[in-house]
PDB file of N, CA and C in Angstrom:
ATOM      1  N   UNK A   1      26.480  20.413   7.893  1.00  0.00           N
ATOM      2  CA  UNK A   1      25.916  20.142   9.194  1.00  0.00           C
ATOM      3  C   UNK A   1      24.403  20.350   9.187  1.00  0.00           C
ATOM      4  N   UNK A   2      23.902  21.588   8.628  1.00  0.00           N
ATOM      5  CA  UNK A   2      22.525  21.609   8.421  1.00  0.00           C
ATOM      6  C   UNK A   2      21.357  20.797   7.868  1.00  0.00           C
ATOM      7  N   UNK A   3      22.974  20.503   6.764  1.00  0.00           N
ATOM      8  CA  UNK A   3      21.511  19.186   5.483  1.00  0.00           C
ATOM      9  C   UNK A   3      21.761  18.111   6.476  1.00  0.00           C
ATOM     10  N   UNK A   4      22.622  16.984   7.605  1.00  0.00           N
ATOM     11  CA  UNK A   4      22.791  16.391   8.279  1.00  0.00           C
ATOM     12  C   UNK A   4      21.537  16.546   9.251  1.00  0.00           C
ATOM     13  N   UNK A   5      21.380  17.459   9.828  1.00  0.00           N
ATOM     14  CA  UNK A   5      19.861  17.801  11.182  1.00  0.00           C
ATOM     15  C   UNK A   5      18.727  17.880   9.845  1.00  0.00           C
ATOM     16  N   UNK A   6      18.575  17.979   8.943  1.00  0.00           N
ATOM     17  CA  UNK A   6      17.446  18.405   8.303  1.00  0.00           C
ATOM     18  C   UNK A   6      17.090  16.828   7.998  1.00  0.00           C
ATOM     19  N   UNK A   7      18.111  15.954   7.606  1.00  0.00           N
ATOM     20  CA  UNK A   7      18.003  14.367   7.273  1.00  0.00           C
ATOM     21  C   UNK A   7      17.758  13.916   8.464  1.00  0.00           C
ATOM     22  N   UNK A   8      18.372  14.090   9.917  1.00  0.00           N
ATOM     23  CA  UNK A   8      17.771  13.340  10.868  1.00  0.00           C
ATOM     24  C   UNK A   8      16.644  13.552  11.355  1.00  0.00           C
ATOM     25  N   UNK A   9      16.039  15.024  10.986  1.00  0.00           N
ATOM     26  CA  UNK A   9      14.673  15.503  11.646  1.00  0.00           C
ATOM     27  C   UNK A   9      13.578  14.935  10.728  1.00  0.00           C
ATOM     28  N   UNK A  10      13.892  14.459   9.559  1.00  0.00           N
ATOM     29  CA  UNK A  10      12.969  13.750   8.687  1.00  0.00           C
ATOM     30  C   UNK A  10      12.704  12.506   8.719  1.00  0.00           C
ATOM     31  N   UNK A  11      14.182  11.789   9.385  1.00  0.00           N
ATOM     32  CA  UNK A  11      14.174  10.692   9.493  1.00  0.00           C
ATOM     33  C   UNK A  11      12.801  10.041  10.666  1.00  0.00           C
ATOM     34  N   UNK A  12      13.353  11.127  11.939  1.00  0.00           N
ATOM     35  CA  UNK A  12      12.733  10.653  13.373  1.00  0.00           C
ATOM     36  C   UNK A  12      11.029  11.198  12.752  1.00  0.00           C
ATOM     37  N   UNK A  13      10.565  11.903  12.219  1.00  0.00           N
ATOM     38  CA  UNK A  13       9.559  12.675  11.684  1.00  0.00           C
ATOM     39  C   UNK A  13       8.140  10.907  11.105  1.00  0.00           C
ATOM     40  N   UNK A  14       9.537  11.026   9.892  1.00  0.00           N
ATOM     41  CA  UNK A  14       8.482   9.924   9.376  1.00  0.00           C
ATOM     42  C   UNK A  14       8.178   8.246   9.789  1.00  0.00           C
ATOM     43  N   UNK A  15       9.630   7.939  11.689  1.00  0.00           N
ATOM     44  CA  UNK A  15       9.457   7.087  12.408  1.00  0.00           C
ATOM     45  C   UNK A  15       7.885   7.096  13.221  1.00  0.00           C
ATOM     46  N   UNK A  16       8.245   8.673  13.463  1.00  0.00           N
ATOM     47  CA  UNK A  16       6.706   8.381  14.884  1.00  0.00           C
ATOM     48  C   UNK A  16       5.629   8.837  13.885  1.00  0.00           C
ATOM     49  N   UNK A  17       5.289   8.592  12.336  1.00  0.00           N
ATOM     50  CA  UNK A  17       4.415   8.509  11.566  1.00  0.00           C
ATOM     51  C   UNK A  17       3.721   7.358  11.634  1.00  0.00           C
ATOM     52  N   UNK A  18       4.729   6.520  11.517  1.00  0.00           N
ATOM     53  CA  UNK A  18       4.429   5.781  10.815  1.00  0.00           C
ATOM     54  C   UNK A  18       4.136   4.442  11.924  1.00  0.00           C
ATOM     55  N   UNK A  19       5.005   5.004  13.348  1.00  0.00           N
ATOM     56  CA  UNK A  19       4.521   4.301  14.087  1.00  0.00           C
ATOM     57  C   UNK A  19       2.928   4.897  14.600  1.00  0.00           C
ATOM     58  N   UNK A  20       2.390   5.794  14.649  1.00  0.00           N
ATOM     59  CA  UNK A  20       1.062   6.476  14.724  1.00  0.00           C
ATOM     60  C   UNK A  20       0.085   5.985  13.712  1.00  0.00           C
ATOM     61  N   UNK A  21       0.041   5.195  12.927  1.00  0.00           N
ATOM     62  CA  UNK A  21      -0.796   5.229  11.823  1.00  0.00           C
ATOM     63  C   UNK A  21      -1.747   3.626  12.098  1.00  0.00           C
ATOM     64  N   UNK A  22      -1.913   3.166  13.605  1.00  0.00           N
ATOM     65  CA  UNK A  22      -2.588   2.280  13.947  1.00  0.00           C
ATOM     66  C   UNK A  22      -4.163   3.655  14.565  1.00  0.00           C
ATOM     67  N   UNK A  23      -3.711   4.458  14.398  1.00  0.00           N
ATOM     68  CA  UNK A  23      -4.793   5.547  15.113  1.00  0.00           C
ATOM     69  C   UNK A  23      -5.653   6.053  14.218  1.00  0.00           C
ATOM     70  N   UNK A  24      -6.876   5.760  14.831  1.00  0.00           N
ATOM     71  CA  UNK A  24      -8.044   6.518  14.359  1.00  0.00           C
ATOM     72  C   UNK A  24      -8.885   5.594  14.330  1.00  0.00           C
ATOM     73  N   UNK A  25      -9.946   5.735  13.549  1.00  0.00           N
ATOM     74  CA  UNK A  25     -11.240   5.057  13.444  1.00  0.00           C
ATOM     75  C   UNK A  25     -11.087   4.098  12.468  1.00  0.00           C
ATOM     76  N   UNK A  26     -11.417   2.933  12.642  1.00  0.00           N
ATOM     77  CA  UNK A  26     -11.648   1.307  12.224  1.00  0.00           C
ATOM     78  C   UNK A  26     -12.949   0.719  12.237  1.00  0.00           C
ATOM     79  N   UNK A  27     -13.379   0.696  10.708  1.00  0.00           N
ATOM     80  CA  UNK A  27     -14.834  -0.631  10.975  1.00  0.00           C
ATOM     81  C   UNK A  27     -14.424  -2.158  11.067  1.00  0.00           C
ATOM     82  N   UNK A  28     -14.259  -2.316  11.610  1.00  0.00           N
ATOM     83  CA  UNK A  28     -14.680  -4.042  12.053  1.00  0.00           C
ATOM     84  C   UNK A  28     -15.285  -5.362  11.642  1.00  0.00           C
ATOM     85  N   UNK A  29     -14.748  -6.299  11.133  1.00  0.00           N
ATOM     86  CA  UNK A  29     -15.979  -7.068  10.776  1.00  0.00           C
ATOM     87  C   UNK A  29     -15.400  -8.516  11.556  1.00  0.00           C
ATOM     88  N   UNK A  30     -16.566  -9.300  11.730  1.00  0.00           N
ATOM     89  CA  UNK A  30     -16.106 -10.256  12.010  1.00  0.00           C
ATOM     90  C   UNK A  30     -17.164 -11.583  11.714  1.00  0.00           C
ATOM     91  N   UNK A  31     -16.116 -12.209  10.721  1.00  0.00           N
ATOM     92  CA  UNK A  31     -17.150 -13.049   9.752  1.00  0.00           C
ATOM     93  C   UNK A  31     -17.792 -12.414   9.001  1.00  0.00           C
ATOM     94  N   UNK A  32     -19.598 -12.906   8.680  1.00  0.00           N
ATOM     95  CA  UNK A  32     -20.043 -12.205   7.461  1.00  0.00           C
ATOM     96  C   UNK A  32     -20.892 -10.986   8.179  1.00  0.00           C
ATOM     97  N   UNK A  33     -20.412 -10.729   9.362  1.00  0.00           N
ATOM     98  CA  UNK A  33     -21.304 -10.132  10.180  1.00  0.00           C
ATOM     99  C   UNK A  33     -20.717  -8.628  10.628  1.00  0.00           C
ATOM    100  N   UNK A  34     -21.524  -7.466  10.841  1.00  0.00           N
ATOM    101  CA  UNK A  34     -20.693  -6.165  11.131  1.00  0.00           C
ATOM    102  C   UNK A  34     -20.006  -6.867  12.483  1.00  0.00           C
ATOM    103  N   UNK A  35     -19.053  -6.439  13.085  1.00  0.00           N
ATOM    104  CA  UNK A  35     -18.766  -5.859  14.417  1.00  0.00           C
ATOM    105  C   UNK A  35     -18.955  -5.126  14.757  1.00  0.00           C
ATOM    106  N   UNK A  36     -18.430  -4.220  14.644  1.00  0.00           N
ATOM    107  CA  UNK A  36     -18.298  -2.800  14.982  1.00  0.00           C
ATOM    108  C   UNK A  36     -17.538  -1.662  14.978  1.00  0.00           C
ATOM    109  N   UNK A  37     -17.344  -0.621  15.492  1.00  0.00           N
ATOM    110  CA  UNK A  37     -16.313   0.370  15.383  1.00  0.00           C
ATOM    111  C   UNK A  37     -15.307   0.310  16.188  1.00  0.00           C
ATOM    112  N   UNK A  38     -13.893   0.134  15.991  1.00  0.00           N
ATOM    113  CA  UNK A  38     -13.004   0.674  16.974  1.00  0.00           C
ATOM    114  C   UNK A  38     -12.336   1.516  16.634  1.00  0.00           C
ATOM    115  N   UNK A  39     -11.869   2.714  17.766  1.00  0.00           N
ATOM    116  CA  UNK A  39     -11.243   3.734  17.672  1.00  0.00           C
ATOM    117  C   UNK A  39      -9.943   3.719  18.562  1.00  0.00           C
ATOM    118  N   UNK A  40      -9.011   4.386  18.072  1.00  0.00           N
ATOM    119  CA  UNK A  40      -7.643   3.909  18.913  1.00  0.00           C
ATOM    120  C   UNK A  40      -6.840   5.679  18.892  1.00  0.00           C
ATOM    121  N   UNK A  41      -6.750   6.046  20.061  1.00  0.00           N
ATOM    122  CA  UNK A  41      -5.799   7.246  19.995  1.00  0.00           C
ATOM    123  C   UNK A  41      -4.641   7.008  21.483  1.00  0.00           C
ATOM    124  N   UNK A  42      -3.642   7.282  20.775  1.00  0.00           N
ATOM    125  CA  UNK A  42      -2.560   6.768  22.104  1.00  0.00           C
ATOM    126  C   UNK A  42      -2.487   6.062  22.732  1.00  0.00           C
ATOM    127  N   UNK A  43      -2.861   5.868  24.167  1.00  0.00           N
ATOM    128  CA  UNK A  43      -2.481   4.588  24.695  1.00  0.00           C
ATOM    129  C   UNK A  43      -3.924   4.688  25.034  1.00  0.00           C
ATOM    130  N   UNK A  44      -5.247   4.656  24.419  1.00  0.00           N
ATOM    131  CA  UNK A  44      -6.521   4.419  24.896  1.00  0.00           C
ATOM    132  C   UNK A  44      -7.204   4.072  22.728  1.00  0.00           C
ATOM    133  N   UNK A  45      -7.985   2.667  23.515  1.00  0.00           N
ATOM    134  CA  UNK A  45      -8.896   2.596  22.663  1.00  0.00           C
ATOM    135  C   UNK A  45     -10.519   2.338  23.527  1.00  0.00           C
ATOM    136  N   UNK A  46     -11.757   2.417  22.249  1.00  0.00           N
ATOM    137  CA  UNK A  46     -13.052   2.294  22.345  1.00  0.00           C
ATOM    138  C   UNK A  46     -13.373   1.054  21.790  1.00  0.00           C
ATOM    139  N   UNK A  47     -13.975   0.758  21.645  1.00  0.00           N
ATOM    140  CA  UNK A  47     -14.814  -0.252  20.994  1.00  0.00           C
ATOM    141  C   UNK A  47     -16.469  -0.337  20.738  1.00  0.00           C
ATOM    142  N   UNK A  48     -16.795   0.294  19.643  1.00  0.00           N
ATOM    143  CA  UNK A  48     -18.725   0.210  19.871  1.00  0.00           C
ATOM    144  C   UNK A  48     -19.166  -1.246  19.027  1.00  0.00           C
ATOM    145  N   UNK A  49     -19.718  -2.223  19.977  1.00  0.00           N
ATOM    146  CA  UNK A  49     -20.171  -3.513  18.830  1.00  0.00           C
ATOM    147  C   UNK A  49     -21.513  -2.827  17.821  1.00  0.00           C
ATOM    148  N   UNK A  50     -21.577  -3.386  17.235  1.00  0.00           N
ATOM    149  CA  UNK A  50     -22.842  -3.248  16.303  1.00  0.00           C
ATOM    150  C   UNK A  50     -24.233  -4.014  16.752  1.00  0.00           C
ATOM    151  N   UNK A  51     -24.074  -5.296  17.811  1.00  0.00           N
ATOM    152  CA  UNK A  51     -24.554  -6.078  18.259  1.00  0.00           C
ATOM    153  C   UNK A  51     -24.979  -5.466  19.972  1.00  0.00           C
ATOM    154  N   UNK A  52     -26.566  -4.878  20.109  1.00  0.00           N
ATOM    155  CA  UNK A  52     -27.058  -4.663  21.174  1.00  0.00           C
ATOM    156  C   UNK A  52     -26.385  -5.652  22.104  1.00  0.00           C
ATOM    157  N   UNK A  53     -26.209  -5.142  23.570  1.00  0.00           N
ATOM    158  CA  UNK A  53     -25.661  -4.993  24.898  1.00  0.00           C
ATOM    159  C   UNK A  53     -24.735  -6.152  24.490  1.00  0.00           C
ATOM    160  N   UNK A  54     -23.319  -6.324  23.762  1.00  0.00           N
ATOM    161  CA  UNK A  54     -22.426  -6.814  23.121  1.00  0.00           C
ATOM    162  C   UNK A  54     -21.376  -6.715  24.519  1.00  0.00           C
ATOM    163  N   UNK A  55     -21.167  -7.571  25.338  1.00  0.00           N
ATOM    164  CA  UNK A  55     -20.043  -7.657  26.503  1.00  0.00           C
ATOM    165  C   UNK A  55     -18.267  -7.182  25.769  1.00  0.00           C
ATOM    166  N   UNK A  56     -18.486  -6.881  24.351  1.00  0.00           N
ATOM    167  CA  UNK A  56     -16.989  -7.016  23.678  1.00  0.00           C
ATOM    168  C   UNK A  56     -17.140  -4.955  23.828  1.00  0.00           C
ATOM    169  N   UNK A  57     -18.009  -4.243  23.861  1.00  0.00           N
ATOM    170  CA  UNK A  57     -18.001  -2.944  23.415  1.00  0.00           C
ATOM    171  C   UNK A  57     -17.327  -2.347  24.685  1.00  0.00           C
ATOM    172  N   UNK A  58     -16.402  -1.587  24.936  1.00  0.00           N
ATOM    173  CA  UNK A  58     -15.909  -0.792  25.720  1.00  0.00           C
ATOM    174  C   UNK A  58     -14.897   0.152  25.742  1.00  0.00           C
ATOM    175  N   UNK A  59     -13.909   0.255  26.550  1.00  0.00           N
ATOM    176  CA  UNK A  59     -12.830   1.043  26.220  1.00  0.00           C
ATOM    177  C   UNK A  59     -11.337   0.038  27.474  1.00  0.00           C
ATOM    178  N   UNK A  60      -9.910   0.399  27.010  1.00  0.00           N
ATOM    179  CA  UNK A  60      -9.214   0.172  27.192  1.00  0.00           C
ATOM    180  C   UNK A  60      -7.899   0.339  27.261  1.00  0.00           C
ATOM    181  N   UNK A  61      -6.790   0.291  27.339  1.00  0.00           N
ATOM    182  CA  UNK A  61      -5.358   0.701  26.896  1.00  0.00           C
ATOM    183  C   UNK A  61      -4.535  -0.240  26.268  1.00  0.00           C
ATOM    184  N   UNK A  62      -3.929   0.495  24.850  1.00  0.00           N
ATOM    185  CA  UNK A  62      -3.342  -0.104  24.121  1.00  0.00           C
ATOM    186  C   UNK A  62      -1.689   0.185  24.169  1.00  0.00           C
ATOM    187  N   UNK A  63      -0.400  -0.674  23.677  1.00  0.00           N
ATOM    188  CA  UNK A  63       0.689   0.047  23.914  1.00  0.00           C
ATOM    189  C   UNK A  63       0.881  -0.329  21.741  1.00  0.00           C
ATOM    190  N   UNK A  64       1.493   0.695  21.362  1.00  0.00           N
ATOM    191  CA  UNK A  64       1.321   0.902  20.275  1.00  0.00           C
ATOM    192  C   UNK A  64       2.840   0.431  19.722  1.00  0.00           C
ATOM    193  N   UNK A  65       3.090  -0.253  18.584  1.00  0.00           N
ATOM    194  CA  UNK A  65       4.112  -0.506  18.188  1.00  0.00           C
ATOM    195  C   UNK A  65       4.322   0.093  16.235  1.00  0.00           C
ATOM    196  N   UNK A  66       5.659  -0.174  15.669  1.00  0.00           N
ATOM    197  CA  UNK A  66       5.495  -0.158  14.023  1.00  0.00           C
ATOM    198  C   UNK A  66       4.460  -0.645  13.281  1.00  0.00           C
ATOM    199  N   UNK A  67       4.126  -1.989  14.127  1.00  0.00           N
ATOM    200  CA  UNK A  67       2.921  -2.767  13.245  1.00  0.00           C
ATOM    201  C   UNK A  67       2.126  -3.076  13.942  1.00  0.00           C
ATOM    202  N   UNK A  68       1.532  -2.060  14.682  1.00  0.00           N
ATOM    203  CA  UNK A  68       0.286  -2.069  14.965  1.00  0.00           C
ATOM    204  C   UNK A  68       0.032  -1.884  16.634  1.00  0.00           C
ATOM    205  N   UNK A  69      -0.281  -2.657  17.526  1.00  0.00           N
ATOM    206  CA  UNK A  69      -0.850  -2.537  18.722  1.00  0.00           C
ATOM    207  C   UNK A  69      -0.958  -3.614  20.025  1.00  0.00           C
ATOM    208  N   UNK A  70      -0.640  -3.841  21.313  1.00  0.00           N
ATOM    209  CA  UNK A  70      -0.954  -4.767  22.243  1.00  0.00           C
ATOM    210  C   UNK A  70      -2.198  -3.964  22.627  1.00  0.00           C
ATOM    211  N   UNK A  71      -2.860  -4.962  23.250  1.00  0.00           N
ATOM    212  CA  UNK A  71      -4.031  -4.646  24.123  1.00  0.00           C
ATOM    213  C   UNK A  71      -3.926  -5.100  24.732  1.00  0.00           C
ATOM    214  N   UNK A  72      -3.945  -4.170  26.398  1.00  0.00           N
ATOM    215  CA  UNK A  72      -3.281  -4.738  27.581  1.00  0.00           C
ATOM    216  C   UNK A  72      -4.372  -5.043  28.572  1.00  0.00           C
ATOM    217  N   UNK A  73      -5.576  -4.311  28.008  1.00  0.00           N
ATOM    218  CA  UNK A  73      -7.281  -4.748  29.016  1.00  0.00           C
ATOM    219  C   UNK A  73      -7.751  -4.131  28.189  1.00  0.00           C
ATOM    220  N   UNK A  74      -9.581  -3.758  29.159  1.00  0.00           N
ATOM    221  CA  UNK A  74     -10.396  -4.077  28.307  1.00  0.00           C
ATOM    222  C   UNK A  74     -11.317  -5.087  28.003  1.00  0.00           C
ATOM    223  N   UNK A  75     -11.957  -4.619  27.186  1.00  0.00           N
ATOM    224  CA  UNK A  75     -13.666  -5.554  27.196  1.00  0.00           C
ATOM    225  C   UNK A  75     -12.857  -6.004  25.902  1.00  0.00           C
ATOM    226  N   UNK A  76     -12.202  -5.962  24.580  1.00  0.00           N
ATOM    227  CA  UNK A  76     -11.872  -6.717  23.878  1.00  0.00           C
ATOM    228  C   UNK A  76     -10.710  -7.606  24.432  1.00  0.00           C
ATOM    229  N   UNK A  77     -10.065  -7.392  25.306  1.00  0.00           N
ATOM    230  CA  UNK A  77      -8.720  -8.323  26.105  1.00  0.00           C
ATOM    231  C   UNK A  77      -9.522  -9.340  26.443  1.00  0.00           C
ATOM    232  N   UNK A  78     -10.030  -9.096  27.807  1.00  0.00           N
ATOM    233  CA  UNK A  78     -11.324  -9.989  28.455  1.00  0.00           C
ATOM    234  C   UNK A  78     -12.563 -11.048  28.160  1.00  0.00           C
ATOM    235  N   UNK A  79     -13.403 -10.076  27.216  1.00  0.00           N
ATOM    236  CA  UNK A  79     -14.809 -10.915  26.761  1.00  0.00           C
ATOM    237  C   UNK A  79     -14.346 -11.376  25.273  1.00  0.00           C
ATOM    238  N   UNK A  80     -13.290 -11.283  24.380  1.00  0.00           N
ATOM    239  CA  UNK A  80     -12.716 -11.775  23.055  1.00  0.00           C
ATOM    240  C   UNK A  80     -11.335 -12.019  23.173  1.00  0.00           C
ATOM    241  N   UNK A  81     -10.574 -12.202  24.144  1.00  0.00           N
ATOM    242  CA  UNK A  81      -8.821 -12.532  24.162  1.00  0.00           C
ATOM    243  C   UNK A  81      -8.159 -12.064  22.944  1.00  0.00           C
ATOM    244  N   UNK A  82      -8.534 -10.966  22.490  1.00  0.00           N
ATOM    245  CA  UNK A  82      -7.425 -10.352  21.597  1.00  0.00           C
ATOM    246  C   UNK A  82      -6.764 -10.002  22.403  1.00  0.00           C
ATOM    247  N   UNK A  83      -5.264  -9.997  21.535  1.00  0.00           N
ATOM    248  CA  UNK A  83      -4.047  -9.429  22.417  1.00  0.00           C
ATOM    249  C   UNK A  83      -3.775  -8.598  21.544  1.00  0.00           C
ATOM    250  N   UNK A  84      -3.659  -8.205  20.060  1.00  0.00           N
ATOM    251  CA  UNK A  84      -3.019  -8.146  19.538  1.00  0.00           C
ATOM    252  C   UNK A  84      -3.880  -6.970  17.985  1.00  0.00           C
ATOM    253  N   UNK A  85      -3.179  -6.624  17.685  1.00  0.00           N
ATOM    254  CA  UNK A  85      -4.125  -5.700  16.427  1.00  0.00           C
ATOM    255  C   UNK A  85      -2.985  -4.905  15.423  1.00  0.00           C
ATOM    256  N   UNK A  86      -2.524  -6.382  14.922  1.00  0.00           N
ATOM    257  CA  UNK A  86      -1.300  -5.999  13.163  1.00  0.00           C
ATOM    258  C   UNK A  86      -1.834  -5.423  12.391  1.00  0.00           C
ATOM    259  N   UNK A  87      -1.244  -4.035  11.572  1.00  0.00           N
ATOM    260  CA  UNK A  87      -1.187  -3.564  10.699  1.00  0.00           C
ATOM    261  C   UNK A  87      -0.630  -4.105   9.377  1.00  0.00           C
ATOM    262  N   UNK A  88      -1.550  -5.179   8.666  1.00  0.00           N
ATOM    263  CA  UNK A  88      -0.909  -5.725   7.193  1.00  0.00           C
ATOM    264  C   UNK A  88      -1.785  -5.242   6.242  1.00  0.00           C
ATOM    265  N   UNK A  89      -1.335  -5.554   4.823  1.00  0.00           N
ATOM    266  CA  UNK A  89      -2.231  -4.729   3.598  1.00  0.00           C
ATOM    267  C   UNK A  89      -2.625  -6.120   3.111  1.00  0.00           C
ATOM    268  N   UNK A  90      -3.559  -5.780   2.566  1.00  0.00           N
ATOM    269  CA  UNK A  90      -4.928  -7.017   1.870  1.00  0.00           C
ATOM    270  C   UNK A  90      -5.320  -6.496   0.789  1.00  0.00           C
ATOM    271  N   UNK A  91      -4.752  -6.557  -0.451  1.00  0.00           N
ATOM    272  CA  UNK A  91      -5.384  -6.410  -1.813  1.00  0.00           C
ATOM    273  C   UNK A  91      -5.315  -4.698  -1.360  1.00  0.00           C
ATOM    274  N   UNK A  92      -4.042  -4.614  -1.696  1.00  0.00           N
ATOM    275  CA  UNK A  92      -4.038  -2.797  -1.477  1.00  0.00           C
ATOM    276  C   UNK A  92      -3.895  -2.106  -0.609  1.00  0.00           C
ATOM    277  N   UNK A  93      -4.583  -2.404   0.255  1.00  0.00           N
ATOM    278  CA  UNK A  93      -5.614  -1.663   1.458  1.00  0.00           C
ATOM    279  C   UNK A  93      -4.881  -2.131   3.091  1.00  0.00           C
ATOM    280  N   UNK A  94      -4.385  -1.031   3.733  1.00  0.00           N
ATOM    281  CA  UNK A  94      -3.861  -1.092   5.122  1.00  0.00           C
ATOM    282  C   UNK A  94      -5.001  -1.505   6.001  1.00  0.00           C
ATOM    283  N   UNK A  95      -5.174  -2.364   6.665  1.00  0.00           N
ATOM    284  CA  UNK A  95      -6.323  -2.815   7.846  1.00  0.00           C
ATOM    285  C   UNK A  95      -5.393  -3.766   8.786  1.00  0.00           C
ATOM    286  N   UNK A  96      -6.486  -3.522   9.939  1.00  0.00           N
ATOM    287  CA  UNK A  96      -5.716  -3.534  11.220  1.00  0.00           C
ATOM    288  C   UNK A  96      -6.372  -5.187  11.208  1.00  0.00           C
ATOM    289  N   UNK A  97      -5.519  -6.316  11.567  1.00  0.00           N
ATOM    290  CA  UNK A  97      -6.010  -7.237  11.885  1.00  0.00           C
ATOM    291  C   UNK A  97      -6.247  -7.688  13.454  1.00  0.00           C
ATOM    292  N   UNK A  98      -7.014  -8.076  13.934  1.00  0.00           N
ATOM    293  CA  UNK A  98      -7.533  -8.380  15.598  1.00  0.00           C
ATOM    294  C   UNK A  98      -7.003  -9.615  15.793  1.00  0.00           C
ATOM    295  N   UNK A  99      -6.253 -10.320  16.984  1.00  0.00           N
ATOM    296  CA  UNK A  99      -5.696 -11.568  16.728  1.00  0.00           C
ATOM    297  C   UNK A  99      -5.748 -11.596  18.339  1.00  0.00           C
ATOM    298  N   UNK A 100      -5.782 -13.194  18.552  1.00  0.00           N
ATOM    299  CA  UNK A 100      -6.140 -13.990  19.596  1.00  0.00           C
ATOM    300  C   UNK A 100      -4.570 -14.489  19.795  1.00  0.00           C
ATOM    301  N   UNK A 101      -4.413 -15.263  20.748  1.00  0.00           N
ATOM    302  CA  UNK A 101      -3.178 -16.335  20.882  1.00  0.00           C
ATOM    303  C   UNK A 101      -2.775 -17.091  19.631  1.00  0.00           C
ATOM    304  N   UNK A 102      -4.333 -17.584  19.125  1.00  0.00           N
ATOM    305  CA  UNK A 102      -4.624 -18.607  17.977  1.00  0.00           C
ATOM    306  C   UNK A 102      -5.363 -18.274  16.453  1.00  0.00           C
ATOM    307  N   UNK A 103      -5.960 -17.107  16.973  1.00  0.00           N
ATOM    308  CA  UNK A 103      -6.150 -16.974  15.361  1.00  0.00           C
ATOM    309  C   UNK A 103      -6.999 -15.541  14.837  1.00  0.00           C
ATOM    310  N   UNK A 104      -6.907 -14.667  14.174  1.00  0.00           N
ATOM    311  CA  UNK A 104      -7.161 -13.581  13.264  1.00  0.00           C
ATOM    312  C   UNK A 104      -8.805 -13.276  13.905  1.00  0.00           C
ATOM    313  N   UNK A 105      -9.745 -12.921  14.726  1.00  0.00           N
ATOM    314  CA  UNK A 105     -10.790 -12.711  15.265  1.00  0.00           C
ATOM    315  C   UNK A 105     -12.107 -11.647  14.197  1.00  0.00           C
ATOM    316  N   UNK A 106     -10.856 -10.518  13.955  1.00  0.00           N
ATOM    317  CA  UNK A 106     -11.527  -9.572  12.958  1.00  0.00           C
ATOM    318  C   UNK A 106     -10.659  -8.771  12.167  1.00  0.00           C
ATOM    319  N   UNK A 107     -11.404  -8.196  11.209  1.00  0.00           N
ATOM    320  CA  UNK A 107     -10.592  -7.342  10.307  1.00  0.00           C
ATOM    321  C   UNK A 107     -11.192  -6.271  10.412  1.00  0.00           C
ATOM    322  N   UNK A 108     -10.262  -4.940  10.599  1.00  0.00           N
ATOM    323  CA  UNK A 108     -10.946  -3.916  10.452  1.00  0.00           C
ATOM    324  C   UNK A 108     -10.117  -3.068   9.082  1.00  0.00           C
ATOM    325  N   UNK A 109     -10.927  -2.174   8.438  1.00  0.00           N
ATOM    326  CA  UNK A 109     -10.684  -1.365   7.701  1.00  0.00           C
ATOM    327  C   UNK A 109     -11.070  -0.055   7.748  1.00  0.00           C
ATOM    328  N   UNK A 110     -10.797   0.733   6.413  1.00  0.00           N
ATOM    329  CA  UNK A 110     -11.629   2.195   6.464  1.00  0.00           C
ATOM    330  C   UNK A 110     -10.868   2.967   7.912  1.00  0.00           C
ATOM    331  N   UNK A 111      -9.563   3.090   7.962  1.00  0.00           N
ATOM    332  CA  UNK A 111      -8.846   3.881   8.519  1.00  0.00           C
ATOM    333  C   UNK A 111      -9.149   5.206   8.523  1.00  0.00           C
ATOM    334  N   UNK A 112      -9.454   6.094   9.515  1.00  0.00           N
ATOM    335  CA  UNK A 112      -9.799   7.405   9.295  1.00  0.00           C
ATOM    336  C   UNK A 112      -8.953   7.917  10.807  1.00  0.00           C
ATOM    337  N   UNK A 113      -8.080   8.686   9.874  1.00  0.00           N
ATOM    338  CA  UNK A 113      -7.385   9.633  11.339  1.00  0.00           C
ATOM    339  C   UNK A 113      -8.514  10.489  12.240  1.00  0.00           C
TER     340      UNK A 113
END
């Protein structure tokens, strides 16, 4: 019965890991050009552009899923129609992709809890 709770407490353990691992700090790029920083903790993200008085830089609420994130407002919802921010790997490397209705906007990398 014990090794049974010790397997399910590991189980649920490394679920809300792994669903958590869209969080933290993200550089941004978009095109050959910086973006900027976004930061994501719970149901709130930031956004700093790299690009003086940038209408995309703000803050917002996100609802967080396995692979990654909705964005439900916000200056990136609004002034860039991302909806969306998947967690896929690219030559190794976990980065959050930024996505529109229609198509991939930015890539961020350099994940830092």
């Amino acid at each position: 019965m014990r090794l049974a709770s010790a397997f399910l407490l590991l189980a649920v353990s490394s679920t809300s890991t792994m669903a958590q691992s869209f969080e933290g700090n993200w550089e941004c790029l978009r095109g050959p050009d910086a973006a900027g920083i976004l930061t994501i903790y719970g149901p709130s993200y930031g956004f700093a552009s790299k690009s003086f008085e940038d209408p995309a830089s703000g803050v917002g609420s996100v609802t967080g899923y396995a692979d990654g994130v909705q964005f439900n407002d916000g200056n990136l919802r609004a002034q860039l129609a991302i909806e969306a921010g998947r967690l896929v790997e690219i030559e190794g490397e976990t980065v959050l992709q930024l996505e529109t209705a229609t198509e991939i906007l930015m890539i961020c990398s350099g994940h830092r809890p």
